[in-house]
PDB file of N, CA and C in Angstrom:
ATOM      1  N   UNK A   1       8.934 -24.527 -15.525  1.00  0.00           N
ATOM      2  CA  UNK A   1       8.455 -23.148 -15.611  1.00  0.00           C
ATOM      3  C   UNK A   1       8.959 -22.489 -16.890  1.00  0.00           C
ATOM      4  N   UNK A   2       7.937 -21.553 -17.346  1.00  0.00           N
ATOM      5  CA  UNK A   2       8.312 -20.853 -18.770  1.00  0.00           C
ATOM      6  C   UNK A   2       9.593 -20.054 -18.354  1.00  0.00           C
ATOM      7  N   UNK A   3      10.748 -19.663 -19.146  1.00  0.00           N
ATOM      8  CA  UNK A   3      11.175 -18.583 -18.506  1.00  0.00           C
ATOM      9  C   UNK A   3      11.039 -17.195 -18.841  1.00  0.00           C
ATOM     10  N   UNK A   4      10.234 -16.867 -18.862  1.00  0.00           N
ATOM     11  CA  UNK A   4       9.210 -15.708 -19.418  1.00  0.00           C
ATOM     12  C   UNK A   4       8.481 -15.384 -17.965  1.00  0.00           C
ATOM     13  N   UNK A   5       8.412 -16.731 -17.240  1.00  0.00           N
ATOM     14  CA  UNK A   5       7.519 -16.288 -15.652  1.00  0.00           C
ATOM     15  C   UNK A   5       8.261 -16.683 -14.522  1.00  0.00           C
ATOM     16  N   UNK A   6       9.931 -16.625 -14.851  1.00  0.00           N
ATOM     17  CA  UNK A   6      10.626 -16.756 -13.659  1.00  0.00           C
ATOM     18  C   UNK A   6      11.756 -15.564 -13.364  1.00  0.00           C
ATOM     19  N   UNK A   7      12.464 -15.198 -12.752  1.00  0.00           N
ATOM     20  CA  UNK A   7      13.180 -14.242 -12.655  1.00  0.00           C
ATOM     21  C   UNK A   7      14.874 -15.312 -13.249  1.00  0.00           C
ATOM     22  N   UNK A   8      15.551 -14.281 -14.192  1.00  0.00           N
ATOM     23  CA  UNK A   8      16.338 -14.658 -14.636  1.00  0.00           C
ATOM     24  C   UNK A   8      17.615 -14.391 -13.120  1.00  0.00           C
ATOM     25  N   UNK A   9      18.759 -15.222 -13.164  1.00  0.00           N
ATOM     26  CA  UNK A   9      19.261 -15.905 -12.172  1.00  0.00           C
ATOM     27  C   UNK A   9      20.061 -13.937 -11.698  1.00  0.00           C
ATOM     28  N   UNK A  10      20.697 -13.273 -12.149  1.00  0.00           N
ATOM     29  CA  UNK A  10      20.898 -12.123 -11.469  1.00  0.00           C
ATOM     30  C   UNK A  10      20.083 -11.553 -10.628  1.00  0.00           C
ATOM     31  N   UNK A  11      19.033 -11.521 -11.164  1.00  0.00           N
ATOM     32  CA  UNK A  11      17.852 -10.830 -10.880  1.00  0.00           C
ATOM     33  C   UNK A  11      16.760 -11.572  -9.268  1.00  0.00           C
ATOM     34  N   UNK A  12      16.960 -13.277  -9.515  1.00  0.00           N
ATOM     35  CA  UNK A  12      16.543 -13.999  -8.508  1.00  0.00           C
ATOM     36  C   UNK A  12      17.747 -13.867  -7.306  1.00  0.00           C
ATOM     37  N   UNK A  13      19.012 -13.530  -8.012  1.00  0.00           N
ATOM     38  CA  UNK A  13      20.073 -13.504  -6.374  1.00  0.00           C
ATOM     39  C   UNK A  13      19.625 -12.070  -5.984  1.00  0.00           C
ATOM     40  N   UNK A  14      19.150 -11.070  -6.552  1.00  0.00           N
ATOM     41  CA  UNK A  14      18.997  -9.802  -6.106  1.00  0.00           C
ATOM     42  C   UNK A  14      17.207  -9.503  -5.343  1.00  0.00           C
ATOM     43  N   UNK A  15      16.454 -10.123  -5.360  1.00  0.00           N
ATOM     44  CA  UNK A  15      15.406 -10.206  -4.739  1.00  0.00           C
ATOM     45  C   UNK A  15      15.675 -11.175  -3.829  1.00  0.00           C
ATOM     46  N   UNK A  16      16.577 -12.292  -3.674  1.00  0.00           N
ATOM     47  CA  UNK A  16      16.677 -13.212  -2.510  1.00  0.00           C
ATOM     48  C   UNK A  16      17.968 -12.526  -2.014  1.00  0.00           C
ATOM     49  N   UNK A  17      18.523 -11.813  -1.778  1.00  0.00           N
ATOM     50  CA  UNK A  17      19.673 -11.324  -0.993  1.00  0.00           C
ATOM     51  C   UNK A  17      19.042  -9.705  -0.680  1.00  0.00           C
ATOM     52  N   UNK A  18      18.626  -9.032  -1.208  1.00  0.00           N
ATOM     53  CA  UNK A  18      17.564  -7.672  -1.114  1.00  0.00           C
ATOM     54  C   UNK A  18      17.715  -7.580   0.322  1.00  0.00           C
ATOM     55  N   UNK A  19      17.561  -6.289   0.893  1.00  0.00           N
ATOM     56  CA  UNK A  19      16.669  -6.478   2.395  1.00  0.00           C
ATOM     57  C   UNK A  19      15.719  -6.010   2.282  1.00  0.00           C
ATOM     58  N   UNK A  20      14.256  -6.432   2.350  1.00  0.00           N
ATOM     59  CA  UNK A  20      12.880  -6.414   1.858  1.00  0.00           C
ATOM     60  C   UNK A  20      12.425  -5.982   3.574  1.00  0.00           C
ATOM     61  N   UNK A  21      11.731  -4.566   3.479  1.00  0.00           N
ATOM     62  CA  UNK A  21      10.660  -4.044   4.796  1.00  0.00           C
ATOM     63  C   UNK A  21       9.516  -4.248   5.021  1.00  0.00           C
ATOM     64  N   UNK A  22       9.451  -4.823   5.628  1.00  0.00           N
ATOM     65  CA  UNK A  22       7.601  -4.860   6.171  1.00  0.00           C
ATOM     66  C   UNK A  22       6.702  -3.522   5.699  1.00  0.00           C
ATOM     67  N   UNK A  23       6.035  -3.468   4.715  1.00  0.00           N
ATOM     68  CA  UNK A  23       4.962  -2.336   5.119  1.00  0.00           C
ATOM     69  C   UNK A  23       3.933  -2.414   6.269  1.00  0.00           C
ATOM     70  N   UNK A  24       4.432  -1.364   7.297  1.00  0.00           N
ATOM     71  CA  UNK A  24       3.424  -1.564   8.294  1.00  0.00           C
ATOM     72  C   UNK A  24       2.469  -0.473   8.190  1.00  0.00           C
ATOM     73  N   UNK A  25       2.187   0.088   7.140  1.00  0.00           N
ATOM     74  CA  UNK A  25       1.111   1.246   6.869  1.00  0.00           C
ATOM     75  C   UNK A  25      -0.106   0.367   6.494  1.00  0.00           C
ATOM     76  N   UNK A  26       0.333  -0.476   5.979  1.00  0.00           N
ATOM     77  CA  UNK A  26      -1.121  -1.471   5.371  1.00  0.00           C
ATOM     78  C   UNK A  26      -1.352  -2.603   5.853  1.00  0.00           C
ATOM     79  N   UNK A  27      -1.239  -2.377   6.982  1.00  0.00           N
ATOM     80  CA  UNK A  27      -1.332  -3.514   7.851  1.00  0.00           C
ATOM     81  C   UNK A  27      -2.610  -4.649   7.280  1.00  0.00           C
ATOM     82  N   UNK A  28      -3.648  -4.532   6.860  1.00  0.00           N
ATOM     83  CA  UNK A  28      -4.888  -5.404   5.920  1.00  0.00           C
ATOM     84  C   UNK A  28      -4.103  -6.119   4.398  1.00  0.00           C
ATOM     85  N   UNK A  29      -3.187  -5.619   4.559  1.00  0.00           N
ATOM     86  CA  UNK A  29      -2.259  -5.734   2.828  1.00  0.00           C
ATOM     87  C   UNK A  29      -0.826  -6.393   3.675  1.00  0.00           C
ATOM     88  N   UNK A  30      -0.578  -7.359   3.575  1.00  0.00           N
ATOM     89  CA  UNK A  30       0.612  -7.833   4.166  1.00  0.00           C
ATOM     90  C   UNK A  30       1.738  -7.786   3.224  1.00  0.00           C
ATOM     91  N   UNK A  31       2.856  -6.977   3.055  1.00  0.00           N
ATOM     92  CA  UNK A  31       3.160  -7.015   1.963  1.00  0.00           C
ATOM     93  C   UNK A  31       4.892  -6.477   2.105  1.00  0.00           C
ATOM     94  N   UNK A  32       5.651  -6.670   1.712  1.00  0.00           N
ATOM     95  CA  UNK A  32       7.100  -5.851   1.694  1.00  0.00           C
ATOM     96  C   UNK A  32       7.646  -5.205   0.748  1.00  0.00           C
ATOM     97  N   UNK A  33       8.926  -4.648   0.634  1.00  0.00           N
ATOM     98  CA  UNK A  33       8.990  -3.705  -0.414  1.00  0.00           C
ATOM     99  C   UNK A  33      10.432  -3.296  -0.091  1.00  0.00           C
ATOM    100  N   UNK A  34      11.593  -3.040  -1.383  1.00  0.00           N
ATOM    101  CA  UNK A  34      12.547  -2.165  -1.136  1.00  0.00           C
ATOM    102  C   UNK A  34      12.859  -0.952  -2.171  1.00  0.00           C
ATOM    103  N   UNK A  35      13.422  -0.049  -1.630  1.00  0.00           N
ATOM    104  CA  UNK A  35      13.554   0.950  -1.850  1.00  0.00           C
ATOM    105  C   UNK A  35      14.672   1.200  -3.078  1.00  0.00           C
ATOM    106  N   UNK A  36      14.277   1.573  -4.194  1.00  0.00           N
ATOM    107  CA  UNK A  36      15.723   2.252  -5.274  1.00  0.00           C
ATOM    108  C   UNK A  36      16.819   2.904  -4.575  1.00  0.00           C
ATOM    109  N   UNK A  37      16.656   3.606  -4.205  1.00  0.00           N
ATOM    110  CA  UNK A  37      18.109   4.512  -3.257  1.00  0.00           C
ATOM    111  C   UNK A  37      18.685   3.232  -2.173  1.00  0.00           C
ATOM    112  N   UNK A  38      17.496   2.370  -1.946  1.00  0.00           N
ATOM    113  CA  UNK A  38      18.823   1.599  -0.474  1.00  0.00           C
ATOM    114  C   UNK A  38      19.360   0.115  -1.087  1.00  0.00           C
ATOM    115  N   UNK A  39      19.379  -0.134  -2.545  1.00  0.00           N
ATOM    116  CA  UNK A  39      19.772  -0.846  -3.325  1.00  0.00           C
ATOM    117  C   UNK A  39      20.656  -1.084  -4.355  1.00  0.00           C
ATOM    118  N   UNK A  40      20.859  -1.254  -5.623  1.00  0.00           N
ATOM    119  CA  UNK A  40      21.961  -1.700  -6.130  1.00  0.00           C
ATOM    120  C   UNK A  40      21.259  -0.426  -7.356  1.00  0.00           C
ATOM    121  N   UNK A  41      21.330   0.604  -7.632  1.00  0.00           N
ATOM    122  CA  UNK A  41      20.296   1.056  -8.900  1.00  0.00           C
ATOM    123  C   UNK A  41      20.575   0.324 -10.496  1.00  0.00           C
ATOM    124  N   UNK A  42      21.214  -0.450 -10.856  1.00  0.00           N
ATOM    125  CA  UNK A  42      20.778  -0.961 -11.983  1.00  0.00           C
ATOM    126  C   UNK A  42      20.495  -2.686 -11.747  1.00  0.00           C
ATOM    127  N   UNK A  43      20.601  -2.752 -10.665  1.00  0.00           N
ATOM    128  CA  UNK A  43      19.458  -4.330 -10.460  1.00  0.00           C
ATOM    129  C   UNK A  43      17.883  -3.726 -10.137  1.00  0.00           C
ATOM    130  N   UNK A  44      18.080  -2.785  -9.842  1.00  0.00           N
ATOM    131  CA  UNK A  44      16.561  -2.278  -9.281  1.00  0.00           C
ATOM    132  C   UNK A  44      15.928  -1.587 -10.831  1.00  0.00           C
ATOM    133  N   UNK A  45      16.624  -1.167 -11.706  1.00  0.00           N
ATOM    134  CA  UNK A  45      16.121  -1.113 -12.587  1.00  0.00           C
ATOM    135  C   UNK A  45      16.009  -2.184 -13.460  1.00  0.00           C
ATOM    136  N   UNK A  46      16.546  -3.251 -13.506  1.00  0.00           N
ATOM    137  CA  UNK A  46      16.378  -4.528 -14.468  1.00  0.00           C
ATOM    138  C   UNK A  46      15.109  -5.164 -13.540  1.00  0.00           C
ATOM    139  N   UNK A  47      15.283  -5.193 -12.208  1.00  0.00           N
ATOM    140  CA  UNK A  47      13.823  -5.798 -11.915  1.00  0.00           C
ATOM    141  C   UNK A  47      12.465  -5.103 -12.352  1.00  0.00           C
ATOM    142  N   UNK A  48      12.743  -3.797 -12.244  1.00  0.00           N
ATOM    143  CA  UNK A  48      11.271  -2.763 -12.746  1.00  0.00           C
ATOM    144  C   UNK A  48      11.321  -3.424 -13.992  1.00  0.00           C
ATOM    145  N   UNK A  49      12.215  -3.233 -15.057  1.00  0.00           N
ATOM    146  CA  UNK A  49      11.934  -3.881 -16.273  1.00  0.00           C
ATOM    147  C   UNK A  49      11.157  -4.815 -16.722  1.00  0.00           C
ATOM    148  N   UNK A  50      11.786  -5.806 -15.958  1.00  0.00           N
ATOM    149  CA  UNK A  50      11.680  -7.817 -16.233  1.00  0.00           C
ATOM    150  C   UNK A  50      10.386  -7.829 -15.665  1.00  0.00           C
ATOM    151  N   UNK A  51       9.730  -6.925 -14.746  1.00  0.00           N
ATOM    152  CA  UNK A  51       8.117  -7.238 -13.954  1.00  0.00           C
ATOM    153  C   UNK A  51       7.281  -6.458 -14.947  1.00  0.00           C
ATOM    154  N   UNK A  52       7.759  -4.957 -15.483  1.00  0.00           N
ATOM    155  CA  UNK A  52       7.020  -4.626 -16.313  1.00  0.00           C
ATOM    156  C   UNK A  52       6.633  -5.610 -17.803  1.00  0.00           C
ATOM    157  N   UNK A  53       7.935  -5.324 -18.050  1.00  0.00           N
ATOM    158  CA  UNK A  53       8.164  -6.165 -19.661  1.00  0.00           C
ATOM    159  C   UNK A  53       7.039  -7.623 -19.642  1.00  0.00           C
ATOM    160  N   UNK A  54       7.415  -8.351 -18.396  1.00  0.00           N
ATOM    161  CA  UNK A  54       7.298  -9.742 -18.289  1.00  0.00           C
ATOM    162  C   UNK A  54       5.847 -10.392 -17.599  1.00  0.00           C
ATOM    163  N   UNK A  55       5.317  -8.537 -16.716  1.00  0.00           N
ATOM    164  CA  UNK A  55       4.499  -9.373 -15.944  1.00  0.00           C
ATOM    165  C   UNK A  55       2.718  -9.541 -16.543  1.00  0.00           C
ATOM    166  N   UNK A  56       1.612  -9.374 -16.006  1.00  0.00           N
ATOM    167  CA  UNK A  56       0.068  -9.307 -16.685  1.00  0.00           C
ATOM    168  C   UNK A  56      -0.647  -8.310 -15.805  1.00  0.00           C
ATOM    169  N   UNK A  57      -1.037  -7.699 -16.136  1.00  0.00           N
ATOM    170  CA  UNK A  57      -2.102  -6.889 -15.802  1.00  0.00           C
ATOM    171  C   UNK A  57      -3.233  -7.001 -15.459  1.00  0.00           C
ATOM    172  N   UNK A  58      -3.111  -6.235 -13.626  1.00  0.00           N
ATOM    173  CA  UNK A  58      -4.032  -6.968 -12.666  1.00  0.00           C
ATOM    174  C   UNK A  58      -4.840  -6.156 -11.882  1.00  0.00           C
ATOM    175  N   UNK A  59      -6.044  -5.927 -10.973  1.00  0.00           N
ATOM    176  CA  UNK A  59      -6.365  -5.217 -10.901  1.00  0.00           C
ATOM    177  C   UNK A  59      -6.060  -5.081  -9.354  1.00  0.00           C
ATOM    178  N   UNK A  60      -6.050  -3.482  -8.795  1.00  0.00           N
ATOM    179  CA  UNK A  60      -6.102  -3.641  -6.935  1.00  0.00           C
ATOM    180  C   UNK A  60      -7.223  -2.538  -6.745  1.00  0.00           C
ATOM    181  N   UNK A  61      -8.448  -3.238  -6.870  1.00  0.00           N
ATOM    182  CA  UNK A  61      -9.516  -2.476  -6.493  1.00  0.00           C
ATOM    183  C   UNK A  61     -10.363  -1.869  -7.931  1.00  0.00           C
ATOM    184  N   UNK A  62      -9.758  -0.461  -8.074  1.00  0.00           N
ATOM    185  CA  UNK A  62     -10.021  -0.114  -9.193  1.00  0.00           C
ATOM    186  C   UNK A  62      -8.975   0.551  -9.962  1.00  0.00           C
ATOM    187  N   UNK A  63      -7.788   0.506  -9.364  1.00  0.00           N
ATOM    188  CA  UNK A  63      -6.574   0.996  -9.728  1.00  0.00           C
ATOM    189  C   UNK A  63      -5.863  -0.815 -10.684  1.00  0.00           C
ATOM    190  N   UNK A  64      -5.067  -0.675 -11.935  1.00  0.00           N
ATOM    191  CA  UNK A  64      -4.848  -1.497 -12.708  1.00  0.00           C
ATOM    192  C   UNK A  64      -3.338  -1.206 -12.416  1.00  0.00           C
ATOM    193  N   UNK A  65      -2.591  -2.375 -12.227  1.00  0.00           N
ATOM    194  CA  UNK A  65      -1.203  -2.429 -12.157  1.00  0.00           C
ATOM    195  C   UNK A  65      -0.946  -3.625 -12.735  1.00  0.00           C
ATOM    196  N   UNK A  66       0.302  -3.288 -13.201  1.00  0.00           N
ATOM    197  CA  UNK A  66       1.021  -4.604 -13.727  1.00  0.00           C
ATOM    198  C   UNK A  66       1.945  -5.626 -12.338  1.00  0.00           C
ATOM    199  N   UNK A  67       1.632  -6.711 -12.423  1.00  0.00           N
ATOM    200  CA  UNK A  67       2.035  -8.032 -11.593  1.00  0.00           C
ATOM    201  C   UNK A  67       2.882  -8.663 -12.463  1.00  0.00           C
ATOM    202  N   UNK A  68       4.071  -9.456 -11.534  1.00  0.00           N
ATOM    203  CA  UNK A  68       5.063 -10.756 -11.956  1.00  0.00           C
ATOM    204  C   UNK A  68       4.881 -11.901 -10.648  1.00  0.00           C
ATOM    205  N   UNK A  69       4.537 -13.136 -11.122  1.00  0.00           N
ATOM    206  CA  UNK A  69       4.452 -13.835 -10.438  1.00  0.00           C
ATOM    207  C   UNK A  69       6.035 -14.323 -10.392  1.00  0.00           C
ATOM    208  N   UNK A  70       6.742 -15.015  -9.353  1.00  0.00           N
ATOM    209  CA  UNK A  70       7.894 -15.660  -9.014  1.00  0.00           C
ATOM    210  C   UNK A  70       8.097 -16.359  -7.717  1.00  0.00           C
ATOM    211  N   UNK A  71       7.863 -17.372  -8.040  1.00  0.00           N
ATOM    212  CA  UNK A  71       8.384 -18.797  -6.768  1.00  0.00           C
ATOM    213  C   UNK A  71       7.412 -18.207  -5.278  1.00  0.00           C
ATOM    214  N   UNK A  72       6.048 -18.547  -5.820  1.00  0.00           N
ATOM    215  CA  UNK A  72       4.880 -18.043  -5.167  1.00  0.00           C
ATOM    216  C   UNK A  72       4.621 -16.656  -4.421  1.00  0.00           C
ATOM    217  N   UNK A  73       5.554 -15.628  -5.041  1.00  0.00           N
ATOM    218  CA  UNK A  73       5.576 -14.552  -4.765  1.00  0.00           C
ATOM    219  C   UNK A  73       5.132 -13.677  -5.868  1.00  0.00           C
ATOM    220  N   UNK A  74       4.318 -12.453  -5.600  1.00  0.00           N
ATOM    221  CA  UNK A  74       3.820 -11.416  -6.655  1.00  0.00           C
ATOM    222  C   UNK A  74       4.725 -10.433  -6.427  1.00  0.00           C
ATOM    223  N   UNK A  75       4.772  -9.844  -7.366  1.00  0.00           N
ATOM    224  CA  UNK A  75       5.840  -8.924  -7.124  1.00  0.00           C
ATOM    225  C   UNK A  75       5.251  -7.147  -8.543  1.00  0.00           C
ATOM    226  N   UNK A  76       5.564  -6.067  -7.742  1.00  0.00           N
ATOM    227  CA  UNK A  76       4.779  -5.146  -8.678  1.00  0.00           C
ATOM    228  C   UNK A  76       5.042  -3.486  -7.698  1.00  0.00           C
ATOM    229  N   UNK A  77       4.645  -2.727  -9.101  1.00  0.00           N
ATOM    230  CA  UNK A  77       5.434  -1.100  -8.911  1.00  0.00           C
ATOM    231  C   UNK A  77       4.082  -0.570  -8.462  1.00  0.00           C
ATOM    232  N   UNK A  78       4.260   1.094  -7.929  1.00  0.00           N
ATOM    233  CA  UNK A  78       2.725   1.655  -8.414  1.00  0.00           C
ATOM    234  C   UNK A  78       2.062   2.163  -9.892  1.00  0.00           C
ATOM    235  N   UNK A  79       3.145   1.730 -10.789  1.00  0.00           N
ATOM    236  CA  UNK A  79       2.599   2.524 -12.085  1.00  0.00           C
ATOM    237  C   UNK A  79       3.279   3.549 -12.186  1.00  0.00           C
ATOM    238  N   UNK A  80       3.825   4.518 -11.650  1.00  0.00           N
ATOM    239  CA  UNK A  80       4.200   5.822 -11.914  1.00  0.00           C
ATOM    240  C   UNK A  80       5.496   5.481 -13.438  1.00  0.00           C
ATOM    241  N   UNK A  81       5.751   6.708 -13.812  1.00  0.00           N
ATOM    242  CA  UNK A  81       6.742   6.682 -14.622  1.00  0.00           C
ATOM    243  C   UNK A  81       8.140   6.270 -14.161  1.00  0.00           C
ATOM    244  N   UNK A  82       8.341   5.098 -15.001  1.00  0.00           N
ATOM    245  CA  UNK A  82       9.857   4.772 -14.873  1.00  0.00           C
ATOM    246  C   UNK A  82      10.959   5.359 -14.466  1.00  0.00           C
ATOM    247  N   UNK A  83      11.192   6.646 -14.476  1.00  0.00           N
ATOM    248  CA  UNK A  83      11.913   7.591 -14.213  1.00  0.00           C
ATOM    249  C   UNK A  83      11.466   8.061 -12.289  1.00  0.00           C
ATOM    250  N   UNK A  84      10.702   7.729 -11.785  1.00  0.00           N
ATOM    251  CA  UNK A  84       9.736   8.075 -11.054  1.00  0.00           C
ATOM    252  C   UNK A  84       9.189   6.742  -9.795  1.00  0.00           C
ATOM    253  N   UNK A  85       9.434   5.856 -10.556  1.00  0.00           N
ATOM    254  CA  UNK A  85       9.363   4.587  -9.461  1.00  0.00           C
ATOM    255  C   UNK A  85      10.431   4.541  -8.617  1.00  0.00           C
ATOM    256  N   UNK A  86      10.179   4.851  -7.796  1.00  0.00           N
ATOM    257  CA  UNK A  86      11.114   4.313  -6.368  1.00  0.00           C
ATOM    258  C   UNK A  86      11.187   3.116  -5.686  1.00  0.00           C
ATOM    259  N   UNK A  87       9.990   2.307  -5.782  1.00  0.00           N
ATOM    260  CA  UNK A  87       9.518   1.209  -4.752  1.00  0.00           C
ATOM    261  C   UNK A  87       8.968  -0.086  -5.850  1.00  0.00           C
ATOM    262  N   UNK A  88       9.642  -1.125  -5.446  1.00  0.00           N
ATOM    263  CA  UNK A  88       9.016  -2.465  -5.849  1.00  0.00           C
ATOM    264  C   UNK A  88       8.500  -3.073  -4.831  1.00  0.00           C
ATOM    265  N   UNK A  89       7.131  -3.212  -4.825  1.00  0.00           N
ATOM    266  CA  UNK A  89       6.740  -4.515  -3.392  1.00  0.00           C
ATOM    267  C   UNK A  89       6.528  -5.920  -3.910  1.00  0.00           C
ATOM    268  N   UNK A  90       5.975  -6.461  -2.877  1.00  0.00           N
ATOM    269  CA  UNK A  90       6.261  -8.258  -3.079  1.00  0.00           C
ATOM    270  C   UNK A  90       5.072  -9.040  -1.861  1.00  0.00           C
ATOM    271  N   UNK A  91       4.192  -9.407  -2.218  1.00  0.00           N
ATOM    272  CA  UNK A  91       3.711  -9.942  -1.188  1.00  0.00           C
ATOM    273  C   UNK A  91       3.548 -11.343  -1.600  1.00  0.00           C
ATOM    274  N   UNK A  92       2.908 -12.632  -0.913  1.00  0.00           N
ATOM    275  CA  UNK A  92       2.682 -13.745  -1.004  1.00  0.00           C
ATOM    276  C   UNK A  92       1.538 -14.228  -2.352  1.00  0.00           C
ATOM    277  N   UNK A  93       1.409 -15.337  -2.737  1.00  0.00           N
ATOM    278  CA  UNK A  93       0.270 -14.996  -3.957  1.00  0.00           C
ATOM    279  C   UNK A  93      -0.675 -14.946  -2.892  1.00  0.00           C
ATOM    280  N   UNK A  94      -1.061 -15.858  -1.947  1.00  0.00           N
ATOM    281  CA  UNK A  94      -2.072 -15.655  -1.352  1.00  0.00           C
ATOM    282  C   UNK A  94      -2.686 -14.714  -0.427  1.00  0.00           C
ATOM    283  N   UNK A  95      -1.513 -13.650  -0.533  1.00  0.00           N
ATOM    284  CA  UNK A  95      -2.353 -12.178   0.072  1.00  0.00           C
ATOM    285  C   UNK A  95      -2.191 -11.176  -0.672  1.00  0.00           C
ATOM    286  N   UNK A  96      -2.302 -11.477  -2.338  1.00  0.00           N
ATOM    287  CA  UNK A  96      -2.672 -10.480  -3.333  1.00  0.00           C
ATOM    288  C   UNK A  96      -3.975 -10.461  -3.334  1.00  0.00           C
ATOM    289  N   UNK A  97      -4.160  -9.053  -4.334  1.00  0.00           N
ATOM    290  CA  UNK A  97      -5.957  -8.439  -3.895  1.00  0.00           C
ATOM    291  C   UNK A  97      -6.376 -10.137  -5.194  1.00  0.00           C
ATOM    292  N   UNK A  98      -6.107 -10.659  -6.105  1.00  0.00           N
ATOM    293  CA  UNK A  98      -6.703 -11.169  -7.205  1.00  0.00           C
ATOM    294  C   UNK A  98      -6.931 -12.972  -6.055  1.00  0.00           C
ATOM    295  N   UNK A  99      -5.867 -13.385  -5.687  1.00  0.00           N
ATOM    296  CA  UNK A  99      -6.139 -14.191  -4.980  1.00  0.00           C
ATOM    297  C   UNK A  99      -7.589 -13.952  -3.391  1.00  0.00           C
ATOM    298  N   UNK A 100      -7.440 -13.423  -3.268  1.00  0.00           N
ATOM    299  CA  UNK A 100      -8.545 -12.280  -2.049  1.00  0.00           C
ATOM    300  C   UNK A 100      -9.636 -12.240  -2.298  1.00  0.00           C
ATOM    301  N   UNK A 101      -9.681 -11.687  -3.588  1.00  0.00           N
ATOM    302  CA  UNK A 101     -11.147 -11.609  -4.461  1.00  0.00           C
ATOM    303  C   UNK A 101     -11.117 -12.820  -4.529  1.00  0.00           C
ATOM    304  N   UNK A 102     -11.075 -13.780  -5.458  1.00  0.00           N
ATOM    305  CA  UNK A 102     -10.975 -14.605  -5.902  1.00  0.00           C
ATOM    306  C   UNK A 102     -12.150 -15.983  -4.294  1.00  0.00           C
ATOM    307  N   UNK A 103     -11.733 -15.417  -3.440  1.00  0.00           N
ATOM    308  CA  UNK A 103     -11.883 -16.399  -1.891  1.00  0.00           C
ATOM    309  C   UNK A 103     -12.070 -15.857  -1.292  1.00  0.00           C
ATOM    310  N   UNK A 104     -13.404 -14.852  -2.112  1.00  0.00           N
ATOM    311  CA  UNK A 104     -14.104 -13.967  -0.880  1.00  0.00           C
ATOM    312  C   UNK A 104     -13.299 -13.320   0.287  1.00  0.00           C
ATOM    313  N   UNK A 105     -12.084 -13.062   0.701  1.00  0.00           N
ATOM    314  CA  UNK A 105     -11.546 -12.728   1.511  1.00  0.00           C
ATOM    315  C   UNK A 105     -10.710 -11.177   1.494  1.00  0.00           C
ATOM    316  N   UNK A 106     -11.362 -10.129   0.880  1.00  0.00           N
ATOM    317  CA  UNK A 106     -10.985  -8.952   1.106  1.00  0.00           C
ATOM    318  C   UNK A 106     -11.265  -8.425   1.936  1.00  0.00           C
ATOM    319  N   UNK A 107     -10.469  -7.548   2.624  1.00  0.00           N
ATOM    320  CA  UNK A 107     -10.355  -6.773   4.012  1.00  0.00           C
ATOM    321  C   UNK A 107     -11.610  -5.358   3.581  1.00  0.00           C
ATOM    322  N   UNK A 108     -11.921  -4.992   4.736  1.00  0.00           N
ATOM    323  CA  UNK A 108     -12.742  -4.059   3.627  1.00  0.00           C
ATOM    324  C   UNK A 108     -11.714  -2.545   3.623  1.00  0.00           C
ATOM    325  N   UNK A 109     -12.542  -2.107   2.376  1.00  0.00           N
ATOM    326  CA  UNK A 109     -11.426  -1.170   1.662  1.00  0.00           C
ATOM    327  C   UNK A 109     -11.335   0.019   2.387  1.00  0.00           C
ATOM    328  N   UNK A 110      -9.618   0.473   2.834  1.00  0.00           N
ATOM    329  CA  UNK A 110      -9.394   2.100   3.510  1.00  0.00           C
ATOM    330  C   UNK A 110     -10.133   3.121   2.683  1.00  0.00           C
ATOM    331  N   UNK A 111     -10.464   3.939   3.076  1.00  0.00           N
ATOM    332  CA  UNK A 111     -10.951   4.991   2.801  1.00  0.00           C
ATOM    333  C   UNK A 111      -9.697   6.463   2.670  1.00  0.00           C
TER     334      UNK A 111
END
């Protein structure tokens, strides 16, 4: 693997030791997520970084966010300003919207 598309080793003990929540609001979106305040705040800011800095730009619907792929996991902010992100989520590759599209298999869209 490049290491440009893996999480550097601080950063991989801090997403594998994390305690990561179920979003159960999006139940069609299977997906988890932890919170800046219930974390370490400057690992939570080196991960916003390393996904921004590192990751490609993807689409969820018609909204454009930046994605990091890592050890078959996606991982990604809502966009808001850096100062302003609270939340990193993480779902499987295979229940991101690009994989979904990709295999005809999108849920149809909340309103």
């Amino acid at each position: 693997m490049n290491p440009s598309t893996t999480f550097p080793p601080a950063l991989r003990d801090f997403v594998d030791t994390s305690k990561w929540i179920f979003a159960k609001t999006m139940l069609a979106w299977p997906h988890e997520y932890i919170a800046r305040k219930s974390v370490d705040e400057n690992l939570f800011i080196q991960l916003v970084l390393h996904i921004r800095t590192n990751g490609y730009e993807g689409r969820f619907y018609s909204k454009t966010l930046t994605y990091f792929d890592d050890a078959g996991l996606v991982y990604w902010t809502m966009g808001a300003p850096f100062e302003e992100t609270i939340i990193v989520n993480r779902c499987r590759k295979e229940d991101s919207y690009e994989f979904r599209l990709q295999n005809n298999m999108l849920p149809e869209q909340q309103k």
